[in-house]
N, C-alpha and C. Protein backbone atom coordinates (compact mmCIF):
# COMPACT_ATOMS: atom_id res chain seq x y z
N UNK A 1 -21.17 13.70 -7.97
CA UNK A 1 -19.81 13.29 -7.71
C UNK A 1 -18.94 14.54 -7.51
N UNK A 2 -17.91 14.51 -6.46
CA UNK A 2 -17.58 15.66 -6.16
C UNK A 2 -16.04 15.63 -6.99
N UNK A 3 -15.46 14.35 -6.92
CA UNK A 3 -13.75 14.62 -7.33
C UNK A 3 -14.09 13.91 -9.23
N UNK A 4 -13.41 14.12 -9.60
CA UNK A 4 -12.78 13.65 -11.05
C UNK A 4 -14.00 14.34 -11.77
N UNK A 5 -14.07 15.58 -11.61
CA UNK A 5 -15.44 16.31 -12.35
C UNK A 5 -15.16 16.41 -14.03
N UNK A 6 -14.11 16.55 -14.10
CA UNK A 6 -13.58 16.90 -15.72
C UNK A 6 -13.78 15.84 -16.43
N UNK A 7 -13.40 14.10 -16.24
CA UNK A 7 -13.61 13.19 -17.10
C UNK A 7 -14.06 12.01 -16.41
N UNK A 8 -15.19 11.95 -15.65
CA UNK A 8 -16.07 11.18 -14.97
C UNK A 8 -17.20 11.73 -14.80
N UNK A 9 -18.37 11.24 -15.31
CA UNK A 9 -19.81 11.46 -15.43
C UNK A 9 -20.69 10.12 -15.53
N UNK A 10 -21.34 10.55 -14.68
CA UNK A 10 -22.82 9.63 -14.29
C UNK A 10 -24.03 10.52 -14.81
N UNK A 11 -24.76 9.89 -15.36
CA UNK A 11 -26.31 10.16 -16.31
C UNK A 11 -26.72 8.97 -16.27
N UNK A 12 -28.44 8.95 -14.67
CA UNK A 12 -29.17 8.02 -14.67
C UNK A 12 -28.07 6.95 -14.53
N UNK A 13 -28.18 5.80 -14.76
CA UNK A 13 -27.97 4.62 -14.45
C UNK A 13 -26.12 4.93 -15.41
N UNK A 14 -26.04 5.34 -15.99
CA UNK A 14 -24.27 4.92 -17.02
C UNK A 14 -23.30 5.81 -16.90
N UNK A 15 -21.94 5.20 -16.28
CA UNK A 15 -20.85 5.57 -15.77
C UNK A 15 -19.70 5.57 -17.34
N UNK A 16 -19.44 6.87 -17.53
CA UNK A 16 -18.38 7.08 -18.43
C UNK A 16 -17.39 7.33 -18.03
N UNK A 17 -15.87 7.14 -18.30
CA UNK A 17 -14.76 7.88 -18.34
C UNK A 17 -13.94 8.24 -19.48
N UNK A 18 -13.73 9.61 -19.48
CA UNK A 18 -13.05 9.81 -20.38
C UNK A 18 -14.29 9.57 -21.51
N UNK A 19 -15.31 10.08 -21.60
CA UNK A 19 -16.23 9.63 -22.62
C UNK A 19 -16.80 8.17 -23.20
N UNK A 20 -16.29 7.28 -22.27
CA UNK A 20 -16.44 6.17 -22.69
C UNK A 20 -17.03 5.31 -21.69
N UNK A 21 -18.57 4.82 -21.93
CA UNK A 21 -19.42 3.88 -21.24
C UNK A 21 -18.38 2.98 -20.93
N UNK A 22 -18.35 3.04 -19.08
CA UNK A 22 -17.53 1.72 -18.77
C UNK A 22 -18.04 1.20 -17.35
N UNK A 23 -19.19 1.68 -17.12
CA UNK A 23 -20.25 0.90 -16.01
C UNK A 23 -21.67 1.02 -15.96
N UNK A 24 -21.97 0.18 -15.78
CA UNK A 24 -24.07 0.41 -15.40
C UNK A 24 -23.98 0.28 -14.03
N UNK A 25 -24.96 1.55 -13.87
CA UNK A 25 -25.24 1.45 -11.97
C UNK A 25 -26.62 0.27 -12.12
N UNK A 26 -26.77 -0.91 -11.60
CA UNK A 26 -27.87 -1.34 -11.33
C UNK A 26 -27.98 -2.27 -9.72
N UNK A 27 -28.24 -1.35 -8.82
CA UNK A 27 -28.48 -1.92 -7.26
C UNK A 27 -28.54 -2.80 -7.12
N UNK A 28 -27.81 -3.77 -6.61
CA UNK A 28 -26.52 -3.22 -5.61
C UNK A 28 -25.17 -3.03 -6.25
N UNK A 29 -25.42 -3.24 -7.24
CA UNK A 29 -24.32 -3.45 -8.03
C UNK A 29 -23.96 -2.15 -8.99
N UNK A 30 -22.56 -2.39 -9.40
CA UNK A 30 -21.89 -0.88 -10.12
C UNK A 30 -21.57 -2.38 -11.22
N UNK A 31 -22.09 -2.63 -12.73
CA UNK A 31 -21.06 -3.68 -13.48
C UNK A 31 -19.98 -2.83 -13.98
N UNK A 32 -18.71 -3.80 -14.23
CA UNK A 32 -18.03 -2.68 -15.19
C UNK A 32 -17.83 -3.50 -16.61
N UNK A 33 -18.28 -2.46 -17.36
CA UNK A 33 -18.21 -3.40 -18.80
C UNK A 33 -17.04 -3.35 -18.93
N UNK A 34 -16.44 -3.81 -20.14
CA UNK A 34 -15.52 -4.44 -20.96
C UNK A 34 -15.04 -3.69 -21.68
N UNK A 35 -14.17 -2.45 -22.32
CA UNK A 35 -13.82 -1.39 -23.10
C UNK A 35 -12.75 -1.30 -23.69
N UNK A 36 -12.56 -0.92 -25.10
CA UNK A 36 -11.06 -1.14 -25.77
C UNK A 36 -10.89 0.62 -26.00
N UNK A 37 -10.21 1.30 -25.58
CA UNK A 37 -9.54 2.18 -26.32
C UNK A 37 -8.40 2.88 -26.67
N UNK A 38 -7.63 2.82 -28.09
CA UNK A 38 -6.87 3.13 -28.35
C UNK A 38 -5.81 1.33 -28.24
N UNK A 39 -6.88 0.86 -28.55
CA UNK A 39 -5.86 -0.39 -27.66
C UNK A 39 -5.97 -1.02 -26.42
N UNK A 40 -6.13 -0.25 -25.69
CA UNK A 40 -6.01 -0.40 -24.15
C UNK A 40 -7.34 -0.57 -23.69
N UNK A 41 -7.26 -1.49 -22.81
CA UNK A 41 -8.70 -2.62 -22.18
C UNK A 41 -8.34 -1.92 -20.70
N UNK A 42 -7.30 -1.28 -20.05
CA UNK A 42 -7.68 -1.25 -18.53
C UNK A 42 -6.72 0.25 -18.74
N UNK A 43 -7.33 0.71 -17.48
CA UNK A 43 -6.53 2.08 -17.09
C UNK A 43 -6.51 2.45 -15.54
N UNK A 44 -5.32 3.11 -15.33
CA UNK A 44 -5.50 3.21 -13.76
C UNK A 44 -6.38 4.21 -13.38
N UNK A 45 -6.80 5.94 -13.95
CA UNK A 45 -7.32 6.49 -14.23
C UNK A 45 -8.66 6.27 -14.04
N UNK A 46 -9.31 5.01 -15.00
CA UNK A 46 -10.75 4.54 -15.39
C UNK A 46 -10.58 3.54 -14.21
N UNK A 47 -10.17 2.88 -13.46
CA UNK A 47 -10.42 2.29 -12.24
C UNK A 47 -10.53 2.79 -11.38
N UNK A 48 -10.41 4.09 -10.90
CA UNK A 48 -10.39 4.99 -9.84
C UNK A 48 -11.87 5.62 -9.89
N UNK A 49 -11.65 5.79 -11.38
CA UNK A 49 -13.40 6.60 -11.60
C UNK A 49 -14.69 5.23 -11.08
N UNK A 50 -13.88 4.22 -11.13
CA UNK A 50 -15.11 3.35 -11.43
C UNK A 50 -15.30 2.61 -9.43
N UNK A 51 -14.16 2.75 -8.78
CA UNK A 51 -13.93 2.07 -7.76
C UNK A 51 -14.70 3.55 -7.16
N UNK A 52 -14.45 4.73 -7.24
CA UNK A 52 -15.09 5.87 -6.58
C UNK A 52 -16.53 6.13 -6.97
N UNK A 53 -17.26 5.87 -8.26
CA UNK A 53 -18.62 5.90 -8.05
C UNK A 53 -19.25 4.45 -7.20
N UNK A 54 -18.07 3.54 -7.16
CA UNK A 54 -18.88 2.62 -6.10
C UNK A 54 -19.18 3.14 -4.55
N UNK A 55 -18.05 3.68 -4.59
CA UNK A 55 -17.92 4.15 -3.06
C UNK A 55 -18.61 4.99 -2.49
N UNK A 56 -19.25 6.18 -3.39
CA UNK A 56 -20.08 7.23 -3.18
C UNK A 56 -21.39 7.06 -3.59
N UNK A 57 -21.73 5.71 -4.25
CA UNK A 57 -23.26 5.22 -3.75
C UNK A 57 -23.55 3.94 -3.65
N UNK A 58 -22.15 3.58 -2.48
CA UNK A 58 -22.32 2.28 -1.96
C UNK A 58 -23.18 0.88 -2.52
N UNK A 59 -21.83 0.83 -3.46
CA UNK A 59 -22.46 -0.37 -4.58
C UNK A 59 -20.99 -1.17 -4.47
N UNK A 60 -21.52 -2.21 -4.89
CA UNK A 60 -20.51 -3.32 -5.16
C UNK A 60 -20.16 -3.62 -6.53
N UNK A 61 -19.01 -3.66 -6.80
CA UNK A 61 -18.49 -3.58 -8.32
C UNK A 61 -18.49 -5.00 -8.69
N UNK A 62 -18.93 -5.66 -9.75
CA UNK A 62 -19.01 -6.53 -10.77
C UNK A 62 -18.40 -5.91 -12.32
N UNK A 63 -18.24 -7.59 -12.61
CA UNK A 63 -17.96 -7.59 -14.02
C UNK A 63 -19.24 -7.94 -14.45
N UNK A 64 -19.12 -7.76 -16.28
CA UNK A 64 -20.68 -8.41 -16.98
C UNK A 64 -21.33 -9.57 -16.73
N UNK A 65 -19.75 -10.56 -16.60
CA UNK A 65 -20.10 -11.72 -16.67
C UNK A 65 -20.25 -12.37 -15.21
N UNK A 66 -19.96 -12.00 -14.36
CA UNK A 66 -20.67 -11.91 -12.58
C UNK A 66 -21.81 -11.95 -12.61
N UNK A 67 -22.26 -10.40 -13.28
CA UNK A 67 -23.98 -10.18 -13.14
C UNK A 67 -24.57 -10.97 -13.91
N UNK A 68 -24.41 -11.44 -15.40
CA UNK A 68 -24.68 -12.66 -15.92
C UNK A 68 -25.38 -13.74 -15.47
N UNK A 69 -24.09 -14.02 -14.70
CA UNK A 69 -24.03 -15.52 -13.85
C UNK A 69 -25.06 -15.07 -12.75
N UNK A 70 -25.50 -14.21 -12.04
CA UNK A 70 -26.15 -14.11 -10.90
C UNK A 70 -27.27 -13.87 -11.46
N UNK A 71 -27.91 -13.67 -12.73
CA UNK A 71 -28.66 -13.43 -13.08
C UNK A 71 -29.86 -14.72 -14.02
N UNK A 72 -28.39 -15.16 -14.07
CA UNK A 72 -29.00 -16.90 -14.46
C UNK A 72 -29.00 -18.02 -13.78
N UNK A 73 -28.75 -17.46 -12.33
CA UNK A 73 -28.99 -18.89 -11.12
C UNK A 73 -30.34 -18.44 -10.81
């Protein structure tokens, strides 16, 4: 990944921001889990990280409960 080098990291399959697991890469899909910190469940910051590792290995973003559901039809 070339932009948000300081607090966005990918290792193998799990997308952190800011130190905090908030996606699994699993083809075709990017999920984004579910995360509380400090309080706060969403960030504009952690959506950018998460909408840009989709984009740079052309995956489609889900929630847990998407892949869930696609996973139990």
């Amino acid at each position: 990944m070339k932009r948000y080098k300081q607090n966005l990291n990918v290792a193998g399959d799990v997308v952190t921001s800011y130190q905090t697991h908030v996606a699994t890469i699993s083809r075709p899909y990017l999920i984004k889990h579910a995360w509380n910190v400090g309080g706060m469940t969403t960030s504009p910051t952690t959506s950018k990280h998460i909408n840009y590792v989709a984009r740079e290995l052309n995956l489609t973003v889900i929630s847990e409960s998407e892949f869930n559901n696609l996973a139990n039809d």
